[in-house]
N, C-alpha and C. Protein backbone atom coordinates (compact mmCIF):
# COMPACT_ATOMS: atom_id res chain seq x y z
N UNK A 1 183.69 106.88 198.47
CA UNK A 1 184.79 107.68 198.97
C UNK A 1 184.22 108.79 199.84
N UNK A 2 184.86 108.87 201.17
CA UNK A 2 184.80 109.91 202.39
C UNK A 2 185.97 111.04 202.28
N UNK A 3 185.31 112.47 202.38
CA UNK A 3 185.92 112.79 202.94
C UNK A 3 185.57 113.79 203.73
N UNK A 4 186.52 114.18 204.91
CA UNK A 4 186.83 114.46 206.01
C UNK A 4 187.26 115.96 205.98
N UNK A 5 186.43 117.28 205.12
CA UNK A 5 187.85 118.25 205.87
C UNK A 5 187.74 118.99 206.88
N UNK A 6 187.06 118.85 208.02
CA UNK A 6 187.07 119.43 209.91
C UNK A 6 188.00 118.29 209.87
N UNK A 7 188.18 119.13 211.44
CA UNK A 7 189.20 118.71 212.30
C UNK A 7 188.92 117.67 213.11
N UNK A 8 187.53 117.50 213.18
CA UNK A 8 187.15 116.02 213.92
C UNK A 8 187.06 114.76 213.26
N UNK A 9 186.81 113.63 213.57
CA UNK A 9 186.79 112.85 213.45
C UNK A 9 185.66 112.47 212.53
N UNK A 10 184.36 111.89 211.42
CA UNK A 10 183.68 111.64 210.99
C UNK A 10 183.03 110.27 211.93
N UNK A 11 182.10 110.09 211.88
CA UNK A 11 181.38 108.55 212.25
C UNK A 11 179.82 108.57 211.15
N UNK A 12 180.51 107.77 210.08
CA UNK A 12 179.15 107.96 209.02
C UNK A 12 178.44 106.49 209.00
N UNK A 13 177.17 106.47 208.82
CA UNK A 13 176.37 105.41 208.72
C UNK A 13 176.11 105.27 207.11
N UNK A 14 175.94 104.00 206.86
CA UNK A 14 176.14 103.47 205.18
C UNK A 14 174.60 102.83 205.14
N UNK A 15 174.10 103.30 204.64
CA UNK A 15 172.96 102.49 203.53
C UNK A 15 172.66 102.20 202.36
N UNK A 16 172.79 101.25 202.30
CA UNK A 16 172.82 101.18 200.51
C UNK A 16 170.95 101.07 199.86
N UNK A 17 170.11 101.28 199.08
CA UNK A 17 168.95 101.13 198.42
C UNK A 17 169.04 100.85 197.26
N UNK A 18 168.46 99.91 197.36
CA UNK A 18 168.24 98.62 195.68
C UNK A 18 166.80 98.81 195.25
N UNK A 19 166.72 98.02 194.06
CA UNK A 19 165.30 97.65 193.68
C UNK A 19 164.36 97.02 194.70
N UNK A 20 164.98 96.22 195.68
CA UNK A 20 164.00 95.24 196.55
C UNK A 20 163.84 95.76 197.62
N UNK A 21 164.67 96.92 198.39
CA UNK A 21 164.90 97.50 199.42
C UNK A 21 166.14 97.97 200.35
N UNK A 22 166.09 98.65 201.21
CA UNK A 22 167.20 99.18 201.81
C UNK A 22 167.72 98.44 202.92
N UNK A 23 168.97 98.49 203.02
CA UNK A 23 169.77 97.81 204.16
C UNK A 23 171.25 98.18 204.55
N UNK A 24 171.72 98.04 205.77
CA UNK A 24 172.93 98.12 205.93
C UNK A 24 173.84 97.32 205.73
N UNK A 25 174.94 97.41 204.17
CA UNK A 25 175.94 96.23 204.54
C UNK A 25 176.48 95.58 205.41
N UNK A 26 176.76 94.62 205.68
CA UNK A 26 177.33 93.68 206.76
C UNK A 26 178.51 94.39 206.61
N UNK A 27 178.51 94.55 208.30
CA UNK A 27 180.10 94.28 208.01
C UNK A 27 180.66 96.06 207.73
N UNK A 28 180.14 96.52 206.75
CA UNK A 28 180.00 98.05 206.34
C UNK A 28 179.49 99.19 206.76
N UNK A 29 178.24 98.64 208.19
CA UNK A 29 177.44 99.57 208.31
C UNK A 29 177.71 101.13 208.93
N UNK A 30 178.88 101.29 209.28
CA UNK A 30 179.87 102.41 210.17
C UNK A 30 181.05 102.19 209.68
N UNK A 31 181.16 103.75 209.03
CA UNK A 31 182.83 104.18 208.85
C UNK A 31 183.35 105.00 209.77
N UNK A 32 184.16 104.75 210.33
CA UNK A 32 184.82 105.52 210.96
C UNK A 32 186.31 106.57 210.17
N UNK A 33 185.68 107.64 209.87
CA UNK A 33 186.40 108.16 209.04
C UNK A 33 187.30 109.17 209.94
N UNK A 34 188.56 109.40 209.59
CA UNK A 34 189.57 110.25 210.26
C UNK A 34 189.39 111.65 209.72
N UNK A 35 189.63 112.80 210.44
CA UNK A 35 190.00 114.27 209.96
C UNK A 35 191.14 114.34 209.34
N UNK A 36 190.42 114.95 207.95
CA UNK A 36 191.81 115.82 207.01
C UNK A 36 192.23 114.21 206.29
N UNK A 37 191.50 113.50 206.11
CA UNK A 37 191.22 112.31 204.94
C UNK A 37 190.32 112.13 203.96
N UNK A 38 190.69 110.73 203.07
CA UNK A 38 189.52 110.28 202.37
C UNK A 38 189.73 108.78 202.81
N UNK A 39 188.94 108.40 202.74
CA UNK A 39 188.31 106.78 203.31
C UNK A 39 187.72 106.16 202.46
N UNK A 40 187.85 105.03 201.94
CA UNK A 40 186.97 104.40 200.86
C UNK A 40 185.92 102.79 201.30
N UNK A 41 184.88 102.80 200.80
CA UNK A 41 184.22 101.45 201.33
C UNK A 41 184.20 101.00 199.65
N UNK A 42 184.89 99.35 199.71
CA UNK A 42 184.23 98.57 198.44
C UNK A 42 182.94 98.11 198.95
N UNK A 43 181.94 98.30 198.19
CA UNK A 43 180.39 97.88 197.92
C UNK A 43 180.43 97.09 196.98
N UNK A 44 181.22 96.36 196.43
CA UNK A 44 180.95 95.70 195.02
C UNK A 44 179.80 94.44 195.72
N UNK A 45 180.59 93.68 196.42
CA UNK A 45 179.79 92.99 197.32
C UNK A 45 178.31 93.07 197.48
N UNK A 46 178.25 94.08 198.13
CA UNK A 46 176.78 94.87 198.73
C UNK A 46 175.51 94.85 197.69
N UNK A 47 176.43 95.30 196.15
CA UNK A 47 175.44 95.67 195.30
C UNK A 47 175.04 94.35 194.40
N UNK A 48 176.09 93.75 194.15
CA UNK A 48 176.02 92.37 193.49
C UNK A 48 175.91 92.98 192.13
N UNK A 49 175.77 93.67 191.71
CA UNK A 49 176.08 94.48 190.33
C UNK A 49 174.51 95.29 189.98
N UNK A 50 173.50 95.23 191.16
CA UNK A 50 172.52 95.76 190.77
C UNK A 50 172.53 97.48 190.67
N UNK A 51 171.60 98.16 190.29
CA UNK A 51 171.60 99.69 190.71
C UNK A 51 170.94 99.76 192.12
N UNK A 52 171.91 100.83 192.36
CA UNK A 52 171.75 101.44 193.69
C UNK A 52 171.94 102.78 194.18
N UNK A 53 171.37 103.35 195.24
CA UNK A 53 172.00 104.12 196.03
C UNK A 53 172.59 103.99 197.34
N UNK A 54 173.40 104.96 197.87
CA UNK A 54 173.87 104.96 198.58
C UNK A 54 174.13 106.33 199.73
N UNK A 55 173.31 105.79 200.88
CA UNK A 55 172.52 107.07 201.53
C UNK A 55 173.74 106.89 202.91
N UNK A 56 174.73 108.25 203.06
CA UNK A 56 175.47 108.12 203.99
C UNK A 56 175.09 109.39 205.21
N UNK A 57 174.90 109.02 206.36
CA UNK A 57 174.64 109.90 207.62
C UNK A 57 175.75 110.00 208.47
N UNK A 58 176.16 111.21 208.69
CA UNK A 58 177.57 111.40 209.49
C UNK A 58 177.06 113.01 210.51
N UNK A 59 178.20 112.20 211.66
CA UNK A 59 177.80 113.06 213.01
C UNK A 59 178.66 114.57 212.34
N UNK A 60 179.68 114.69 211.13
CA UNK A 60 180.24 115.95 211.00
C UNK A 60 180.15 115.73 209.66
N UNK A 61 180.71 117.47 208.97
CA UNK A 61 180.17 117.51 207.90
C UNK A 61 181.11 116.50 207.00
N UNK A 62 180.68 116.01 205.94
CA UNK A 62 182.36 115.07 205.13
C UNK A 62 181.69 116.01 203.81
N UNK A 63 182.24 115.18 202.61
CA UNK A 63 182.01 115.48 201.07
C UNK A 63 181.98 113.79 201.10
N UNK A 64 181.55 113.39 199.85
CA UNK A 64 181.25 111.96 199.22
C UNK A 64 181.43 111.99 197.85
N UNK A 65 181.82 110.95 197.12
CA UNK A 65 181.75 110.14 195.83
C UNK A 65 182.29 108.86 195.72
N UNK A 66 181.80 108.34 194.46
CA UNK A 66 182.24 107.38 194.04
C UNK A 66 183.06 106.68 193.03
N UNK A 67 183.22 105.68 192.47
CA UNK A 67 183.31 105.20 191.54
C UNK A 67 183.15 104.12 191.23
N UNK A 68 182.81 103.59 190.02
CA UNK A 68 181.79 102.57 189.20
C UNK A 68 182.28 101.64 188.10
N UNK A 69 183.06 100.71 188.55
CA UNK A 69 183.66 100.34 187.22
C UNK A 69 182.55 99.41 186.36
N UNK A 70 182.68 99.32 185.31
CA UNK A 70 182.20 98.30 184.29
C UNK A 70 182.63 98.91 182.86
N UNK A 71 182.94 96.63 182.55
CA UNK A 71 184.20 96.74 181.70
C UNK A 71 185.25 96.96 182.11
N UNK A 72 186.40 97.74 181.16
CA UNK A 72 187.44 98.71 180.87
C UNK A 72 187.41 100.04 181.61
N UNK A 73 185.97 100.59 181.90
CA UNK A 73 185.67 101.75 182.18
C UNK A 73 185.55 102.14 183.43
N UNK A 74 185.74 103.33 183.77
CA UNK A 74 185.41 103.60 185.25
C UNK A 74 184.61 104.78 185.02
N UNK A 75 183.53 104.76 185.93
CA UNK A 75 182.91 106.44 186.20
C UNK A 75 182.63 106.85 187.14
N UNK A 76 182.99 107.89 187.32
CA UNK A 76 182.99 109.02 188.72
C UNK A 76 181.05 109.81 188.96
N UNK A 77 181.46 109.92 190.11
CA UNK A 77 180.59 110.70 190.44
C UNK A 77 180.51 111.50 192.17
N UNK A 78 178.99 112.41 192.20
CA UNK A 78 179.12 113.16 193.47
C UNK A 78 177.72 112.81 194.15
N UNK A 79 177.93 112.99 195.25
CA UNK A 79 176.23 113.14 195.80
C UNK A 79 175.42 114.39 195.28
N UNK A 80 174.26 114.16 195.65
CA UNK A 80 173.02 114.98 194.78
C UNK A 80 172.65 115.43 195.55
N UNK A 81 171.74 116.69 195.42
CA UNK A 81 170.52 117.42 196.51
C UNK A 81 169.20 116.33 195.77
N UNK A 82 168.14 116.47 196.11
CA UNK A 82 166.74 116.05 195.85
C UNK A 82 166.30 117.00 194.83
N UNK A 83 165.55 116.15 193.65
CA UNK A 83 165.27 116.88 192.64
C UNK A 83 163.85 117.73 193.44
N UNK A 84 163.50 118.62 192.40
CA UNK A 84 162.59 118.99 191.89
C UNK A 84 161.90 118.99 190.79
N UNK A 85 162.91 119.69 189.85
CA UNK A 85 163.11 119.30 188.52
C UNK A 85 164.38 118.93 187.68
N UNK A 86 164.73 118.58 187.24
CA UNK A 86 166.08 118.45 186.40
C UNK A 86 166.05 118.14 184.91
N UNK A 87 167.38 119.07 184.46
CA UNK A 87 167.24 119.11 182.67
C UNK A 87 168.12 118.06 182.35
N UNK A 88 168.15 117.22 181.28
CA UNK A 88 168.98 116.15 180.73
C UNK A 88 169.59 116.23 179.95
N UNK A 89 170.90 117.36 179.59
CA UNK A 89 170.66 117.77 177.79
C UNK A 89 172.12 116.40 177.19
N UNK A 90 171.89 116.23 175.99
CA UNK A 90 172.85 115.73 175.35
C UNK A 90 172.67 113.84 175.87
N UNK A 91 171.26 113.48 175.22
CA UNK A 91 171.01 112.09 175.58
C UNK A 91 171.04 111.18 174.51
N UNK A 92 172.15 111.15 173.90
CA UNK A 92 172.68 110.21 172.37
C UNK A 92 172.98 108.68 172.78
N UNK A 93 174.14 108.55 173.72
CA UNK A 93 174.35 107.56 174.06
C UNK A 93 173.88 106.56 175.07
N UNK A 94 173.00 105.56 175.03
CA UNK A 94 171.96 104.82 175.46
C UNK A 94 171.69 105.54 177.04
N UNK A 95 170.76 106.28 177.48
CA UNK A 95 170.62 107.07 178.65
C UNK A 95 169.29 105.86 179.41
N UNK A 96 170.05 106.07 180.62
CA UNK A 96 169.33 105.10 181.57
C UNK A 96 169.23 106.35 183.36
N UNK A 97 168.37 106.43 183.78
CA UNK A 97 168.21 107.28 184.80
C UNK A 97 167.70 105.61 186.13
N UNK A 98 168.58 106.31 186.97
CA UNK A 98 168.47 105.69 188.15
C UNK A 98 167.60 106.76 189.61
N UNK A 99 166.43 106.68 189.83
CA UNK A 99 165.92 107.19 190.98
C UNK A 99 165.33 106.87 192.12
N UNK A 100 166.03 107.56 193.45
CA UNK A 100 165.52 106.88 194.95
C UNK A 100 164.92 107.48 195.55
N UNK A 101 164.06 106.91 196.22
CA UNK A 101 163.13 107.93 197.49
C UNK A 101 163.28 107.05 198.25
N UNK A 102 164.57 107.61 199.73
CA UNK A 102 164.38 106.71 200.59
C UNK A 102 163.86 107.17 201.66
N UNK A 103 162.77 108.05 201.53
CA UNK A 103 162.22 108.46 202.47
C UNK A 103 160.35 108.15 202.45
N UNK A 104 160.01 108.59 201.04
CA UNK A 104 158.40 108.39 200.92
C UNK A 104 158.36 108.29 199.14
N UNK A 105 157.63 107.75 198.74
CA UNK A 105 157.13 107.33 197.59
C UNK A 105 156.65 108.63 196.93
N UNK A 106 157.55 108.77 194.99
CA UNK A 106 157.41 109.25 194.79
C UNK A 106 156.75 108.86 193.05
N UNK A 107 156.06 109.89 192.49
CA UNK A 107 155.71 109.65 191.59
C UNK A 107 156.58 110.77 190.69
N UNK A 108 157.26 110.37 189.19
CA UNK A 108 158.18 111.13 188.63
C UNK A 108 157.57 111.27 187.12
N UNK A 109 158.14 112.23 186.18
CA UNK A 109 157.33 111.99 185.04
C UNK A 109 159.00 112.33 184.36
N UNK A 110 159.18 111.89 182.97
CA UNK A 110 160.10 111.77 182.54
C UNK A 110 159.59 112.30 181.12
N UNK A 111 159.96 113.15 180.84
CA UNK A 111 159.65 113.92 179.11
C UNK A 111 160.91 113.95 178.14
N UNK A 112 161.36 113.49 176.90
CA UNK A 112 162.35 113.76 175.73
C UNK A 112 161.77 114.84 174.95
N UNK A 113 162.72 115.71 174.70
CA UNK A 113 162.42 116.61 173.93
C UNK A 113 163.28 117.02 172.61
N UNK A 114 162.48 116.61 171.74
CA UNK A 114 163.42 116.48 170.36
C UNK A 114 162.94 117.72 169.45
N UNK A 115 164.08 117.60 168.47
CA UNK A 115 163.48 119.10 167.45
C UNK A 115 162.03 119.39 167.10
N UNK A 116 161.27 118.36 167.01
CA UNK A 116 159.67 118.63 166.98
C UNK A 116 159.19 118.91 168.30
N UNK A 117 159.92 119.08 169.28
CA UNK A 117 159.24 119.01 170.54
C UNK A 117 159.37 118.23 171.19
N UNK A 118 158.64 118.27 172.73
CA UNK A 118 158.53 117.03 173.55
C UNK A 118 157.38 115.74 173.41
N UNK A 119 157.83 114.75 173.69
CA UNK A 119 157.46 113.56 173.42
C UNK A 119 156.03 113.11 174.51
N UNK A 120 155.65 112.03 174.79
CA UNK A 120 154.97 111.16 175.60
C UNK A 120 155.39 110.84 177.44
N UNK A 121 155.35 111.96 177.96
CA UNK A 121 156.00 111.66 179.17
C UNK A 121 155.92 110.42 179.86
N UNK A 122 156.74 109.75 180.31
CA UNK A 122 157.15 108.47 181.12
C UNK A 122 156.71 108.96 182.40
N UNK A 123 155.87 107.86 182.74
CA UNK A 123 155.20 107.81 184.51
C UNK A 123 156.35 106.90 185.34
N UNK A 124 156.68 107.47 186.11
CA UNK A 124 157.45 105.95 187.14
C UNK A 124 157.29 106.53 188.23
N UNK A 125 156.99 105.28 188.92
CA UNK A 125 155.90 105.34 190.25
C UNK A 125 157.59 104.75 191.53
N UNK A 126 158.19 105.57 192.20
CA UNK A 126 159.38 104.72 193.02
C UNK A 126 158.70 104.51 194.10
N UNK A 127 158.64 103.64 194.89
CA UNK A 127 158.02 103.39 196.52
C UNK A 127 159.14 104.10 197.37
N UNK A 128 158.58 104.02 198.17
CA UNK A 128 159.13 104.94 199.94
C UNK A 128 160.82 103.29 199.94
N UNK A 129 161.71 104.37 200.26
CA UNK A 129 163.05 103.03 200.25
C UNK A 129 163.16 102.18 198.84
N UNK A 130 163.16 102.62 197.94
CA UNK A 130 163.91 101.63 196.67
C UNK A 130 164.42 102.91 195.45
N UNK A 131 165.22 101.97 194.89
CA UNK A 131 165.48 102.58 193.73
C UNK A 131 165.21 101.98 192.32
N UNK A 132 164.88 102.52 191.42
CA UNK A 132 163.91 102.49 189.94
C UNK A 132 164.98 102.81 189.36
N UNK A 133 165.19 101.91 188.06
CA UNK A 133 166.29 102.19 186.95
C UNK A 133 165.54 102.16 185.61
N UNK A 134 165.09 103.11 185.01
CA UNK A 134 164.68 102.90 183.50
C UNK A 134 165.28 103.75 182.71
N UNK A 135 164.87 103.20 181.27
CA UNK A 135 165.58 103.55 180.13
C UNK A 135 164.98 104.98 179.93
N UNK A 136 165.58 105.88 178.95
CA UNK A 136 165.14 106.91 179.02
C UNK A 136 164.49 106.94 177.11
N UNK A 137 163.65 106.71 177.11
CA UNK A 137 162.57 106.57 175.60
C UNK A 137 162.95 107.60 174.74
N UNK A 138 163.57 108.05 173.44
CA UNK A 138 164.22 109.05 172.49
C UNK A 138 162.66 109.24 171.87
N UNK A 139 162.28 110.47 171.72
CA UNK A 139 161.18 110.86 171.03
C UNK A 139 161.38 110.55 169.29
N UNK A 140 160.73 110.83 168.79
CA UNK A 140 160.53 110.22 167.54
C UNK A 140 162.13 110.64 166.46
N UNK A 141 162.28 112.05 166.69
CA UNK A 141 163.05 112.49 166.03
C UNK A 141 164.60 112.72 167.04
N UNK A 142 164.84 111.50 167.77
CA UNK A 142 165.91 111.59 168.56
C UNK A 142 166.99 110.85 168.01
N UNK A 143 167.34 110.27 167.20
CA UNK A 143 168.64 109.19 166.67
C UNK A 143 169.38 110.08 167.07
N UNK A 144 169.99 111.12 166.34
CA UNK A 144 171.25 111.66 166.80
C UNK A 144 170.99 112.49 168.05
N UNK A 145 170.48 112.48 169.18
CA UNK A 145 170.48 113.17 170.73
C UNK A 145 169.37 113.99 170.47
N UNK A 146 169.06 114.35 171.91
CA UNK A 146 167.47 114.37 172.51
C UNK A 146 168.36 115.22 174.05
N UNK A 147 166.91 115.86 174.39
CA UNK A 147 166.83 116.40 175.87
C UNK A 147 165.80 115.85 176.46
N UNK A 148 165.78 115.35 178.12
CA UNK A 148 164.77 115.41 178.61
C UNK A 148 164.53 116.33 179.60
N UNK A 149 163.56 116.49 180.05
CA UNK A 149 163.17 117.00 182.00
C UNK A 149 162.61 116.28 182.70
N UNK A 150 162.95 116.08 183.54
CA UNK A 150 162.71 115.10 184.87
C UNK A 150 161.88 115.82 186.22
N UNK A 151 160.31 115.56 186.45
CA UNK A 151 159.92 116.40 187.11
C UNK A 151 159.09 115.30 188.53
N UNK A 152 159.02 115.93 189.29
CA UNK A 152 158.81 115.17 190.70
C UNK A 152 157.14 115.50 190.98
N UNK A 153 156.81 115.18 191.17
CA UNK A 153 154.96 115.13 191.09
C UNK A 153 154.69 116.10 192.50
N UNK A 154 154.04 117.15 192.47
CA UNK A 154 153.62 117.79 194.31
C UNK A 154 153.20 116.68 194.92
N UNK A 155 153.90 116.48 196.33
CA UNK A 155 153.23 116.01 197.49
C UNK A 155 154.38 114.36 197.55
N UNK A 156 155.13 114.45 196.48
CA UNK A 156 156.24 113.44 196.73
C UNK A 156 156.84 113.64 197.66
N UNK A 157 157.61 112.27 198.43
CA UNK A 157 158.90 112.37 198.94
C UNK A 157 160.29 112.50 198.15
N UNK A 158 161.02 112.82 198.80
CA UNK A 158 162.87 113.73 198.24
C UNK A 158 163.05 112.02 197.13
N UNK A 159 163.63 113.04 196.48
CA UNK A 159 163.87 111.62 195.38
C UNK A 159 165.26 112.42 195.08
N UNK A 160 166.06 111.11 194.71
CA UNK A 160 167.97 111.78 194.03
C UNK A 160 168.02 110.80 192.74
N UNK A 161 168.76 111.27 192.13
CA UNK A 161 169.00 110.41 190.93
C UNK A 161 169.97 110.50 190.40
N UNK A 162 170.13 109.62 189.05
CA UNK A 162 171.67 109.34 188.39
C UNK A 162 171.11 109.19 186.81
N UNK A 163 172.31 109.55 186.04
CA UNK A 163 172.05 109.16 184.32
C UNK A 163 173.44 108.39 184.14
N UNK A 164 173.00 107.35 183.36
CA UNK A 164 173.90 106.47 183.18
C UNK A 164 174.13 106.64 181.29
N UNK A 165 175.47 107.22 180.89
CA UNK A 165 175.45 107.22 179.47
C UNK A 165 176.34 106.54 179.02
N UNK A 166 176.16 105.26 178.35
CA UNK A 166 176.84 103.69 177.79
C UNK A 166 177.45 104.07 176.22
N UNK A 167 178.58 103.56 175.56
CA UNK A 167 178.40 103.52 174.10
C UNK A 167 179.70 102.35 174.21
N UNK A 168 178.85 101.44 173.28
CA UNK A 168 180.28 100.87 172.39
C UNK A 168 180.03 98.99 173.63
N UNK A 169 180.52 98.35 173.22
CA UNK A 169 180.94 97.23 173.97
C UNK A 169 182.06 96.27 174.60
N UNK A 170 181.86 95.41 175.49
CA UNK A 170 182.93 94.40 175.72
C UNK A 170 184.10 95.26 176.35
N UNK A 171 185.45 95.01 176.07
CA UNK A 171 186.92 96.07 176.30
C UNK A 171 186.64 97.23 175.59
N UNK A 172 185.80 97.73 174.70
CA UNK A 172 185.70 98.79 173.90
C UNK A 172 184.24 99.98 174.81
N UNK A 173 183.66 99.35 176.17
CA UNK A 173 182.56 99.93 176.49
C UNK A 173 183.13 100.84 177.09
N UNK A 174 182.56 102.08 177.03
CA UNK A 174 182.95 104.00 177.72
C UNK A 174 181.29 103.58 178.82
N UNK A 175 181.81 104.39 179.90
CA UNK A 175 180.60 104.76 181.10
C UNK A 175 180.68 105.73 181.13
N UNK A 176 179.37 106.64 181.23
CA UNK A 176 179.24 108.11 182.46
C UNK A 176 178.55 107.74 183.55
N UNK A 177 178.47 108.16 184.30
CA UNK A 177 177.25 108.29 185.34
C UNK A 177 177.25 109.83 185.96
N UNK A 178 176.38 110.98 185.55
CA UNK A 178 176.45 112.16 186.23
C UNK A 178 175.12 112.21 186.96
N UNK A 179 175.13 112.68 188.34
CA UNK A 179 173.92 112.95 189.09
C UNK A 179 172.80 113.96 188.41
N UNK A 180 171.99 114.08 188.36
CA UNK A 180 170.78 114.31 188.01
C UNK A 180 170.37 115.83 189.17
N UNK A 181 170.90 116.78 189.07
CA UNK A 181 171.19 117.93 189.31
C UNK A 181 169.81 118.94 189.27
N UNK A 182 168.85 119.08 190.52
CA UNK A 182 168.16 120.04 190.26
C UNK A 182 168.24 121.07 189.43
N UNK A 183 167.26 121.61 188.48
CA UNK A 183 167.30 123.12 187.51
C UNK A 183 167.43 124.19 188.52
N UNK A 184 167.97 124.94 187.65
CA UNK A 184 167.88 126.30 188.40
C UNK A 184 166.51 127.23 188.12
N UNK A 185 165.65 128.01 188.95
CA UNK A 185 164.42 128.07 188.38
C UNK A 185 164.14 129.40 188.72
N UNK A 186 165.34 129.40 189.93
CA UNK A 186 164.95 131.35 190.79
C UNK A 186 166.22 132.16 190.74
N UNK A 187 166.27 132.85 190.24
CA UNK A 187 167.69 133.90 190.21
C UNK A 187 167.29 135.07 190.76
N UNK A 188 168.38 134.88 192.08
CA UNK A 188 168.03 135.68 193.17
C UNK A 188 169.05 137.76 192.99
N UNK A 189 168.46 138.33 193.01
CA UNK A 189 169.61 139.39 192.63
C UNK A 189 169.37 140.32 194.00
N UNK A 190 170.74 140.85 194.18
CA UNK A 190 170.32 142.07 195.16
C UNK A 190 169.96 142.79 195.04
N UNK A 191 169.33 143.32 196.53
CA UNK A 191 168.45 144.63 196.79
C UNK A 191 168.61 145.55 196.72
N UNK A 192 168.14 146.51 195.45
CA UNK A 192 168.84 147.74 195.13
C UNK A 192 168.88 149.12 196.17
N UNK A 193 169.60 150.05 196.33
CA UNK A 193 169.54 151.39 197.37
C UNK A 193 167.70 152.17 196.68
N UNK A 194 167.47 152.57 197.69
CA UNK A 194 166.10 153.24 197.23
C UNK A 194 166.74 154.45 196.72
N UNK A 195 166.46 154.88 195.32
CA UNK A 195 166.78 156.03 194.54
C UNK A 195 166.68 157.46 195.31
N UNK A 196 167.82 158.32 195.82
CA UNK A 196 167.19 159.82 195.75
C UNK A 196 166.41 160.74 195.19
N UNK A 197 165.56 161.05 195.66
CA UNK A 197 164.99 162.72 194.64
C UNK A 197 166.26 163.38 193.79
N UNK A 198 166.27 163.46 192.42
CA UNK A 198 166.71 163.58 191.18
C UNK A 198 166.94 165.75 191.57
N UNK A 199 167.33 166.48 191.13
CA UNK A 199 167.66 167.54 191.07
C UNK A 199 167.35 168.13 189.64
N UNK A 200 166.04 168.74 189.85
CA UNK A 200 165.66 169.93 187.81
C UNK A 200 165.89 171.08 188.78
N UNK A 201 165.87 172.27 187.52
CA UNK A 201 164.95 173.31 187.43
C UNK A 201 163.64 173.48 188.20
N UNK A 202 163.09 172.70 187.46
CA UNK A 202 161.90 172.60 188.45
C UNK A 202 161.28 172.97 189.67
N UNK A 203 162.57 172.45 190.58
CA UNK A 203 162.29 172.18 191.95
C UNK A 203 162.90 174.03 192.55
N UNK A 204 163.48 174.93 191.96
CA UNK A 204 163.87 175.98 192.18
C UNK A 204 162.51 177.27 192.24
N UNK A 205 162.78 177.55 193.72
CA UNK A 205 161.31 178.25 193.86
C UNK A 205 161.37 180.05 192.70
């Protein structure tokens, strides 16, 4: 889903990135999106039910999301900035992280952190153009929920990502999918007035 809120016209380019590599749907590769709309492309097609991303370039500014059915269920979501780092909290229900670098190959480390602490960090290596879907490993003392952090190695390319949280099956299966949301790491405050000289006694000749 596109949307449009200037007054011009949108012209966005669609790429979708899989496990095997990136390409433009047939057929899909240009939306021509109208001002002061939303526009939708089905990809069901495109993806064949694999994980993916979906990297859109437009001559004006739009907003983007999606949605994801499987099963009964549907799940929403938004586009991402590029991690750096990102926190995972509340990972009970089977957590699966989806990550892309469609620009340069990145190396990611994946840590659970349970009441004893954090666990055995997960290496995953994504190449330049694909996307990597793995499970997210519960540290020892995780049955009932776990945190992870998700950290991007120096000297990577931009990587975006997704958490996929499953419970239950068949007509009875629930989906999430929430983007994978850089931490916040710098809290910026304003610049205070430089203090006046204070007034004692003192200063009285």
């Amino acid at each position: 889903m596109v949307g449009v809120p200037g007054q011009d016209d949108a012209r966005v380019r669609v790429r979708v990135v899989t496990p095997s590599g990136s390409f433009a749907p047939h057929g899909q590769d240009v939306l021509d999106a109208p001002a002061g709309t939303v526009s939708t492309i089905d990809l069901e097609s495109a993806l064949a039910g694999k994980s993916a991303a979906v990297r859109l370039t437009s001559d004006r500014p739009v907003v983007a999301g999606f949605a994801a059915e499987r099963g009964a269920d549907v799940a929403y979501g938004t586009a991402t900035a590029p991690l750096g780092e990102a926190v995972l909290a509340d990972d009970r229900f089977d957590p699966w992280i989806s990550l892309t670098a469609p620009a340069g190959a990145a190396d990611v480390a994946v840590t659970a952190i349970g009441g004893q602490g954090p666990g055995t960090p997960q290496r995953i290596r994504v190449p330049a153009g694909r996307t990597v879907e793995t499970r997210v490993l519960a540290p020892r003392d995780g049955e009932k929920g776990f945190g992870a952090v998700v950290r991007t190695a120096p000297g990577s390319g931009p990587v975006y990502g997704a958490r996929t949280l499953t419970k239950g099956k068949g007509d009875e299966l629930l989906i999430t999918v929430l983007p994978l949301v850089p931490a916040e790491s710098t809290a910026w405050l304003p610049r205070l007035p430089t203090p006046r000289a204070s007034w004692s006694p003192d200063h009285v000749p």
